[in-house]
PDB file of N, CA and C in Angstrom:
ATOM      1  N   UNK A   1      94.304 109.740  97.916  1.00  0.00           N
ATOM      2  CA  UNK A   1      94.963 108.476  98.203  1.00  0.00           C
ATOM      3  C   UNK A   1      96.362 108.788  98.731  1.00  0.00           C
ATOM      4  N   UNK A   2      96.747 108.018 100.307  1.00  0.00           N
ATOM      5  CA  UNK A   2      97.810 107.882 100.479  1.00  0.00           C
ATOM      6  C   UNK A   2      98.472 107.061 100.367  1.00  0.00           C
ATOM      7  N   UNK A   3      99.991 106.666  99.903  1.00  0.00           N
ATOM      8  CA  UNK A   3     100.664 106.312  99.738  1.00  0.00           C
ATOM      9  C   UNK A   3     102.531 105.930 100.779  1.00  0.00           C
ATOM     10  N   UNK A   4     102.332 105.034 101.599  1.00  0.00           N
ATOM     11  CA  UNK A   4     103.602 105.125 102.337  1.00  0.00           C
ATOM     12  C   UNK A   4     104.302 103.799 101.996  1.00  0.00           C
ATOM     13  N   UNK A   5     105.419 104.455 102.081  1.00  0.00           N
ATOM     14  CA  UNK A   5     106.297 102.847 101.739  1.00  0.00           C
ATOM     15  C   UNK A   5     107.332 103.410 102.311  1.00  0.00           C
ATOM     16  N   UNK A   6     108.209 102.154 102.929  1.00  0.00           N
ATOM     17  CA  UNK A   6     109.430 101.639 103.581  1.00  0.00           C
ATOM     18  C   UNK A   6     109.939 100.513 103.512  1.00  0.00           C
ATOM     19  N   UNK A   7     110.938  99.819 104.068  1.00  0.00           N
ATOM     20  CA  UNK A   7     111.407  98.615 104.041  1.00  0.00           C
ATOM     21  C   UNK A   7     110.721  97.245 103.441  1.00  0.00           C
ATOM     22  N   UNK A   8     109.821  97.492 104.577  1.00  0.00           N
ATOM     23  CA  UNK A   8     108.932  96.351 104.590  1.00  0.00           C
ATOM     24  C   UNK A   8     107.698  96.245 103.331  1.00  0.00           C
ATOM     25  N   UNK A   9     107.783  96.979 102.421  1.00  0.00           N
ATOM     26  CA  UNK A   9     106.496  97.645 101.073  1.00  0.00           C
ATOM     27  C   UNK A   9     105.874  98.498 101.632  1.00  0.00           C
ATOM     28  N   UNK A  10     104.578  98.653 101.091  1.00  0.00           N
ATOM     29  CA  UNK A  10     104.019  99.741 100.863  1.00  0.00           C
ATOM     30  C   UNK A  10     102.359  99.407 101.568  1.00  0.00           C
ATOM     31  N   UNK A  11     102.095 100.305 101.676  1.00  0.00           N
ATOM     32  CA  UNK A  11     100.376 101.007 102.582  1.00  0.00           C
ATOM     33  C   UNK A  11      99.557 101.983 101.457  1.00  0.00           C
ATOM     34  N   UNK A  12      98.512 101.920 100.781  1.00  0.00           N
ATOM     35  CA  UNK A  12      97.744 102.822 100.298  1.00  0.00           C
ATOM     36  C   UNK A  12      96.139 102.790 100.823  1.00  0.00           C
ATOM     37  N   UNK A  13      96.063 104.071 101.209  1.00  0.00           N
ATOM     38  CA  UNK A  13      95.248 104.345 102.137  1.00  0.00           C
ATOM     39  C   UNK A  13      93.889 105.453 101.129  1.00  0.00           C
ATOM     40  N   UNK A  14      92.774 105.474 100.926  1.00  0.00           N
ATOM     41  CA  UNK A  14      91.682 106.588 100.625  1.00  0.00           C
ATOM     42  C   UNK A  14      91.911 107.616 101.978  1.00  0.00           C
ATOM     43  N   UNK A  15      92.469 109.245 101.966  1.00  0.00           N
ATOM     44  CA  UNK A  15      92.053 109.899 102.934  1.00  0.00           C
ATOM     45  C   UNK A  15      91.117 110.462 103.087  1.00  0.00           C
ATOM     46  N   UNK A  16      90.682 110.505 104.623  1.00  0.00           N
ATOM     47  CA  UNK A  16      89.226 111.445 105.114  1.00  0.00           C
ATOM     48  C   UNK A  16      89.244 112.967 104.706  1.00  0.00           C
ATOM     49  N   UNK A  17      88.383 113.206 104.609  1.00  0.00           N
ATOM     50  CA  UNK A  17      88.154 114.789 104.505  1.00  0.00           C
ATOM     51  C   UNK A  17      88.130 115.506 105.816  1.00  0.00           C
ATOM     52  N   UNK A  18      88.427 115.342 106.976  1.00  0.00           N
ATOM     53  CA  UNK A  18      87.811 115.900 108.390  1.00  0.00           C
ATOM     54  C   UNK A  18      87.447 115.109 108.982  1.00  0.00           C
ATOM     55  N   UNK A  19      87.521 113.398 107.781  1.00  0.00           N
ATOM     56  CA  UNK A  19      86.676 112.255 108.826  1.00  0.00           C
ATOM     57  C   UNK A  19      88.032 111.170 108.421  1.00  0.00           C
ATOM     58  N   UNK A  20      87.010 110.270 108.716  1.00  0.00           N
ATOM     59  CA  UNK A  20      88.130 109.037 108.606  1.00  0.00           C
ATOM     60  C   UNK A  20      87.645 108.041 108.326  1.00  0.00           C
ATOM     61  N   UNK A  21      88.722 107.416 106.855  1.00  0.00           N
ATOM     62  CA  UNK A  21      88.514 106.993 106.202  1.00  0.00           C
ATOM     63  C   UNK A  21      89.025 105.482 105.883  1.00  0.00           C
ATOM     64  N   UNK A  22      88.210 104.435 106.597  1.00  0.00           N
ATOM     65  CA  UNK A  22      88.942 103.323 107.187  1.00  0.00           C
ATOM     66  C   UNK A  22      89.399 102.155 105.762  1.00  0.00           C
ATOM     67  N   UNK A  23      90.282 101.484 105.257  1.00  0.00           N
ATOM     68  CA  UNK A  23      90.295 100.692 104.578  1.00  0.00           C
ATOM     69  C   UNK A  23      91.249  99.537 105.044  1.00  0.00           C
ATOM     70  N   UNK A  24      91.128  98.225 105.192  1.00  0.00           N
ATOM     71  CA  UNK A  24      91.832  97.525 105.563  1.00  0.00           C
ATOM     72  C   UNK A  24      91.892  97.622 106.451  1.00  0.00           C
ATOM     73  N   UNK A  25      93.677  97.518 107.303  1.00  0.00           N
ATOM     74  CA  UNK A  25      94.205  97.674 108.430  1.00  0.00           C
ATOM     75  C   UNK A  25      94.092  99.101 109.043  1.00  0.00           C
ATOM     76  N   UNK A  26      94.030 100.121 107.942  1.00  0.00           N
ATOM     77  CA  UNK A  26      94.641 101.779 108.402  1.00  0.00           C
ATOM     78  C   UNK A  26      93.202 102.228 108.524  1.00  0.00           C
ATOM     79  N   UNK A  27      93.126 103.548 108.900  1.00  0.00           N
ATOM     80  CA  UNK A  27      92.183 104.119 108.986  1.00  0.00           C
ATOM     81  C   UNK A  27      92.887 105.696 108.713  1.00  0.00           C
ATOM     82  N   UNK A  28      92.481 106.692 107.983  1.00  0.00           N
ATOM     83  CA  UNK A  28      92.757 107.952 107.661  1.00  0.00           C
ATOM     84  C   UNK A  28      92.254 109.135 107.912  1.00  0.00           C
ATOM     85  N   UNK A  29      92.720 110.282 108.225  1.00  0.00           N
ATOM     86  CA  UNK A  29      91.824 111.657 108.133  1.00  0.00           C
ATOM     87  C   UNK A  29      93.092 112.744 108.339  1.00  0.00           C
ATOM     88  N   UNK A  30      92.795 113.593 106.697  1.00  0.00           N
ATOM     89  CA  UNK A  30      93.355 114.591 106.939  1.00  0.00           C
ATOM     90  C   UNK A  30      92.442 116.424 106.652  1.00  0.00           C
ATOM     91  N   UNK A  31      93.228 116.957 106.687  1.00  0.00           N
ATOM     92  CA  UNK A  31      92.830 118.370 107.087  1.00  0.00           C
ATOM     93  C   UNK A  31      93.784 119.449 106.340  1.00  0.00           C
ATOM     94  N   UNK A  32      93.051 120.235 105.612  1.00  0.00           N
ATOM     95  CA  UNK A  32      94.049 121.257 104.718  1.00  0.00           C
ATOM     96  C   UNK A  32      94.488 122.637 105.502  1.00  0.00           C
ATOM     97  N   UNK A  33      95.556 123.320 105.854  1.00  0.00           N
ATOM     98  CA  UNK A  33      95.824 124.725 106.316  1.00  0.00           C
ATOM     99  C   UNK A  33      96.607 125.410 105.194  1.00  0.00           C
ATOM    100  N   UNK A  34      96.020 126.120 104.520  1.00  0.00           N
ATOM    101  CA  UNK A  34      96.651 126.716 103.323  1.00  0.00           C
ATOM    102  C   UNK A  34      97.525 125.862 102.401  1.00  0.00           C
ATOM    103  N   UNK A  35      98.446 126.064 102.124  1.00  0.00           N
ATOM    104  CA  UNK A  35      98.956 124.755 101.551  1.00  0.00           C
ATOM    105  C   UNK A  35      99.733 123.508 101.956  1.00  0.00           C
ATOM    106  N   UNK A  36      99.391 123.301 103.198  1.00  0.00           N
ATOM    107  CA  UNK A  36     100.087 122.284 103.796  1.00  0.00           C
ATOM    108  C   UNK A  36      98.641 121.502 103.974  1.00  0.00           C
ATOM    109  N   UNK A  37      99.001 119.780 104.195  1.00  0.00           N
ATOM    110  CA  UNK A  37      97.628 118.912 104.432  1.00  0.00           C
ATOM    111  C   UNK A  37      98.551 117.945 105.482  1.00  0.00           C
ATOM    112  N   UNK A  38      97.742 118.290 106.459  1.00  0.00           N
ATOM    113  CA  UNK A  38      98.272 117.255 107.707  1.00  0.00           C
ATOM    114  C   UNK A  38      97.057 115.895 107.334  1.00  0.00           C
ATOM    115  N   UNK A  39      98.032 114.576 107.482  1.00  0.00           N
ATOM    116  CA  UNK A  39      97.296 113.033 107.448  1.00  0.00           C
ATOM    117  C   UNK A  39      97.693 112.474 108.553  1.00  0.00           C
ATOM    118  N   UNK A  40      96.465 111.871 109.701  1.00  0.00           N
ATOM    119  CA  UNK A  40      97.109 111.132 110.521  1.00  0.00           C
ATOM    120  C   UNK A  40      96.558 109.994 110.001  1.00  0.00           C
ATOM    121  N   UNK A  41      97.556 109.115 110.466  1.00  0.00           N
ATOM    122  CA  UNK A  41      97.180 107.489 110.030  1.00  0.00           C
ATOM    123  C   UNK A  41      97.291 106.811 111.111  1.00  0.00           C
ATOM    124  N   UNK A  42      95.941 106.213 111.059  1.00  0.00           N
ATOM    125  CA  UNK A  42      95.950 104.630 112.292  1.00  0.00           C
ATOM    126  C   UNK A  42      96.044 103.839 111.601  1.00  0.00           C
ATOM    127  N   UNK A  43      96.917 103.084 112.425  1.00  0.00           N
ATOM    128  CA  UNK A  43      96.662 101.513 111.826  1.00  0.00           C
ATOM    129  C   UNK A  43      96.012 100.706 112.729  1.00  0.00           C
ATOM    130  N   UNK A  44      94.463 100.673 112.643  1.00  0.00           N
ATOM    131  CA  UNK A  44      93.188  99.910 113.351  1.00  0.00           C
ATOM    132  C   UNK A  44      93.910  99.001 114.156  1.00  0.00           C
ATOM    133  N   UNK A  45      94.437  97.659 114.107  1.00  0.00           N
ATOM    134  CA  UNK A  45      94.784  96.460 114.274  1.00  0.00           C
ATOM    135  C   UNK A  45      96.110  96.461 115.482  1.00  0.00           C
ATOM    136  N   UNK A  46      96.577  97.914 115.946  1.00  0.00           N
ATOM    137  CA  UNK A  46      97.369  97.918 116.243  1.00  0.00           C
ATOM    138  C   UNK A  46      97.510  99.198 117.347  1.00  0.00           C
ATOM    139  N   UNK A  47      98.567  99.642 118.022  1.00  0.00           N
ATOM    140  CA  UNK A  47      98.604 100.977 118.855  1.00  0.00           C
ATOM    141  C   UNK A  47      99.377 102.099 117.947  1.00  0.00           C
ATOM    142  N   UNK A  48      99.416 101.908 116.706  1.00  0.00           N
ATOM    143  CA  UNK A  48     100.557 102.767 116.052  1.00  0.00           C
ATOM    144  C   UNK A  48      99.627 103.791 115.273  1.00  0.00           C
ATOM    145  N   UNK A  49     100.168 105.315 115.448  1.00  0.00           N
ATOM    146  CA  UNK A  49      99.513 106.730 115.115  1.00  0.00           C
ATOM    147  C   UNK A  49     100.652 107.272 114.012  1.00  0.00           C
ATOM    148  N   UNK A  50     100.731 107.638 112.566  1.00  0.00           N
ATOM    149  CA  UNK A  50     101.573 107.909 112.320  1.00  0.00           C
ATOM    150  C   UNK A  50     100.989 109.688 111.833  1.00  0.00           C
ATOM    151  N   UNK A  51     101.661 110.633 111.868  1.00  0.00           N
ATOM    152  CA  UNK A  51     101.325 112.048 111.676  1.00  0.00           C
ATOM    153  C   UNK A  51     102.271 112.478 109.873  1.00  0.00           C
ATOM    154  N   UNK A  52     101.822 112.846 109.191  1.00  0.00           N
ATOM    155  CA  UNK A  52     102.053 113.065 107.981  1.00  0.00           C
ATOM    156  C   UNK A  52     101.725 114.903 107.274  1.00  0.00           C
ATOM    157  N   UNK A  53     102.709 115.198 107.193  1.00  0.00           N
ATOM    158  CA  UNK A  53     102.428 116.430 106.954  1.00  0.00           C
ATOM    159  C   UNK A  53     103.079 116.779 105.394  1.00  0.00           C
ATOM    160  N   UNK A  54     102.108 117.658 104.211  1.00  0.00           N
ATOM    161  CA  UNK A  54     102.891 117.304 102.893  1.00  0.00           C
ATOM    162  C   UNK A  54     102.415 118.964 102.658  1.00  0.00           C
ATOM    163  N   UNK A  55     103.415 119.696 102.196  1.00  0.00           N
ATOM    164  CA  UNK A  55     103.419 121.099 101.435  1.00  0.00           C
ATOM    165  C   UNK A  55     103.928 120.801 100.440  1.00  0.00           C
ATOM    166  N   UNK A  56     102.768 120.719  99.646  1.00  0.00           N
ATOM    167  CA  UNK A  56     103.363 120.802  97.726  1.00  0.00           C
ATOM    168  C   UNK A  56     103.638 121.958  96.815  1.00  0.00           C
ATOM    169  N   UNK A  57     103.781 123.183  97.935  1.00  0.00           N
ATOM    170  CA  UNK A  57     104.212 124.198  97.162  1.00  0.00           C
ATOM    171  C   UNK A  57     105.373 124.379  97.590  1.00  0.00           C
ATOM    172  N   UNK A  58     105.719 123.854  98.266  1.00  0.00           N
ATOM    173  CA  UNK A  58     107.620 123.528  99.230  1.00  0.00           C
ATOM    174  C   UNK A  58     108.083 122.701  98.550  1.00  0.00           C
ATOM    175  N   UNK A  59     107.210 121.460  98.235  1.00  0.00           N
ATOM    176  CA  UNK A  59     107.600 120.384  97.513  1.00  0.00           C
ATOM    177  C   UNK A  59     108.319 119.257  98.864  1.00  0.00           C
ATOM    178  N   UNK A  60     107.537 119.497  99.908  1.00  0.00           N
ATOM    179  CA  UNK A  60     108.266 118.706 101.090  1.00  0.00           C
ATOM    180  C   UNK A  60     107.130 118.032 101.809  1.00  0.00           C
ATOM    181  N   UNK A  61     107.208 117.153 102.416  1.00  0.00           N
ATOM    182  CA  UNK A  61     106.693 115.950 103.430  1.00  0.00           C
ATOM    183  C   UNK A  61     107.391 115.527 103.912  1.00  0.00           C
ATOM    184  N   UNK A  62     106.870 115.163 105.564  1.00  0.00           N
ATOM    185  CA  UNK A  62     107.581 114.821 106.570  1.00  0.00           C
ATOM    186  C   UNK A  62     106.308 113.493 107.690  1.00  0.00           C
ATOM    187  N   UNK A  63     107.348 112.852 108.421  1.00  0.00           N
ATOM    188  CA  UNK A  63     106.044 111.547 109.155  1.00  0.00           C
ATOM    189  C   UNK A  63     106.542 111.900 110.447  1.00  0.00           C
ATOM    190  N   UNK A  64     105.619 111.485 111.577  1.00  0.00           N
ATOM    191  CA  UNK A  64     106.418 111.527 112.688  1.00  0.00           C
ATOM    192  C   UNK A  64     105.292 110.810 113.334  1.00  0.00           C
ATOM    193  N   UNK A  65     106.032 109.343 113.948  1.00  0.00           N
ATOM    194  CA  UNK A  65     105.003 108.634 114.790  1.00  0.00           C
ATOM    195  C   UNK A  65     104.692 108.924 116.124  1.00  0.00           C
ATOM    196  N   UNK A  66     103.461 109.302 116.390  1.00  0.00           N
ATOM    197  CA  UNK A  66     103.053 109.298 117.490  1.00  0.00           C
ATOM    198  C   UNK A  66     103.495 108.098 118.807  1.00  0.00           C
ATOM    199  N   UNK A  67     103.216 106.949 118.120  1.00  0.00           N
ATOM    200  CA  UNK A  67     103.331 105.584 119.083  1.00  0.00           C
ATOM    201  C   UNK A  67     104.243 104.705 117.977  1.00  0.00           C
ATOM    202  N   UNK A  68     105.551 104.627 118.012  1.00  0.00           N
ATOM    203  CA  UNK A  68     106.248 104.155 116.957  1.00  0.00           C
ATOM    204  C   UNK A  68     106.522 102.846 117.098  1.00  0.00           C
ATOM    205  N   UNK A  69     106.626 101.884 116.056  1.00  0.00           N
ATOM    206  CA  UNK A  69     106.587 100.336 115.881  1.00  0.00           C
ATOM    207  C   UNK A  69     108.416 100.461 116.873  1.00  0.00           C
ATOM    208  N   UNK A  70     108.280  99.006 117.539  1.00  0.00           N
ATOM    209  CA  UNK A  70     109.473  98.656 117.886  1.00  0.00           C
ATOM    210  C   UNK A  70     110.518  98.222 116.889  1.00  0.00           C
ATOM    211  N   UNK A  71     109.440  96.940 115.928  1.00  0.00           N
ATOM    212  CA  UNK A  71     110.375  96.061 115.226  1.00  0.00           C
ATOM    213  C   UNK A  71     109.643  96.087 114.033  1.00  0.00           C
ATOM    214  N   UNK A  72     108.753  96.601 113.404  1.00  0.00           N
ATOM    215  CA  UNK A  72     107.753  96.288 112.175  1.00  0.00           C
ATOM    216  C   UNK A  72     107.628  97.493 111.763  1.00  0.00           C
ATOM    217  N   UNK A  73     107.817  97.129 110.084  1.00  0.00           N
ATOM    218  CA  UNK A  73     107.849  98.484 108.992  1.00  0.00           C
ATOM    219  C   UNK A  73     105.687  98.356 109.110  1.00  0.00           C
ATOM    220  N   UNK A  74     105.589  99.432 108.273  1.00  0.00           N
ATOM    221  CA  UNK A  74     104.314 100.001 107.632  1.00  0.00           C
ATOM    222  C   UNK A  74     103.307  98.626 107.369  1.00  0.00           C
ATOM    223  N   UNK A  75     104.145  97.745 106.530  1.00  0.00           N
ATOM    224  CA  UNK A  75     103.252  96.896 105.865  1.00  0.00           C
ATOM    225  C   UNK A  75     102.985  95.971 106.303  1.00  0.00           C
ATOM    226  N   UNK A  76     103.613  95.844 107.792  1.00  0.00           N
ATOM    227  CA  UNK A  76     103.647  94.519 108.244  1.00  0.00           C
ATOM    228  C   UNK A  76     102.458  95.006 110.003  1.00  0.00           C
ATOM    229  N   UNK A  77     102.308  96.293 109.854  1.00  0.00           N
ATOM    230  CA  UNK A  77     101.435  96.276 111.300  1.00  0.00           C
ATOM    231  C   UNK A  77     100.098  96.586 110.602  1.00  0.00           C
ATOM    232  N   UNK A  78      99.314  95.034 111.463  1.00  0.00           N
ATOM    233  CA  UNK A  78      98.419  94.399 111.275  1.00  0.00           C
ATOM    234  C   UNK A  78      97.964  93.298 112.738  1.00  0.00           C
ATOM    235  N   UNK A  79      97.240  92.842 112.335  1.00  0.00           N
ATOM    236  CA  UNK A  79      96.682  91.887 113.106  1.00  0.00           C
ATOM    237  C   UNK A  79      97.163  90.736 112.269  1.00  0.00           C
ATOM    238  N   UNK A  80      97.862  89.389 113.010  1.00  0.00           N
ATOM    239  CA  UNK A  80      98.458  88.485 112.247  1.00  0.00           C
ATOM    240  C   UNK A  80      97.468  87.406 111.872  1.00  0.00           C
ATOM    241  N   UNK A  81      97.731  86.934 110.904  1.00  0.00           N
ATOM    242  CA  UNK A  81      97.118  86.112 109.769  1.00  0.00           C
ATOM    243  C   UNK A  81      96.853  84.581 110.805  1.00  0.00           C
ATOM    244  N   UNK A  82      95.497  83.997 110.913  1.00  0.00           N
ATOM    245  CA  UNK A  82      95.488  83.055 111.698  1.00  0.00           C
ATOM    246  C   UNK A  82      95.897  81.832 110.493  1.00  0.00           C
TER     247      UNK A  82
END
């Protein structure tokens, strides 16, 4: 399970193993290289790619959007509520 939060709240996501693992708005899949686990995250509903990289033997994680929101945190890119 991923977990992102910013401004706007929070996103928890089930990640893929090699696949992807759609819930809600996001869709997930990450991939292990020794001890680092790269997560990319889509958010289905939208053009936004976010790249997530976490070494827990560094004790560090880092995001870097591929296609980055102009004006909208995490919790708010979606497809809007009719």
């Amino acid at each position: 399970m991923l977990t992102l939060r910013d401004a706007s709240g929070e996103v928890a996501a089930p990640v893929g193993d090699g696949t992807w693992a759609v819930s809600g708005s996001t869709a997930t899949s990450g991939a292990r290289a020794g001890d680092v686990v790269s997560i990319d995250v889509r958010f289905v509903e939208t053009p936004h790619l976010l790249h997530v990289r976490c070494d827990p033997a560094a004790g560090t994680a880092a995001a870097t959007w591929e296609t980055e929101p102009l004006h909208d945190g995490i919790a708010t890119l979606h497809r809007p509520v009719d």
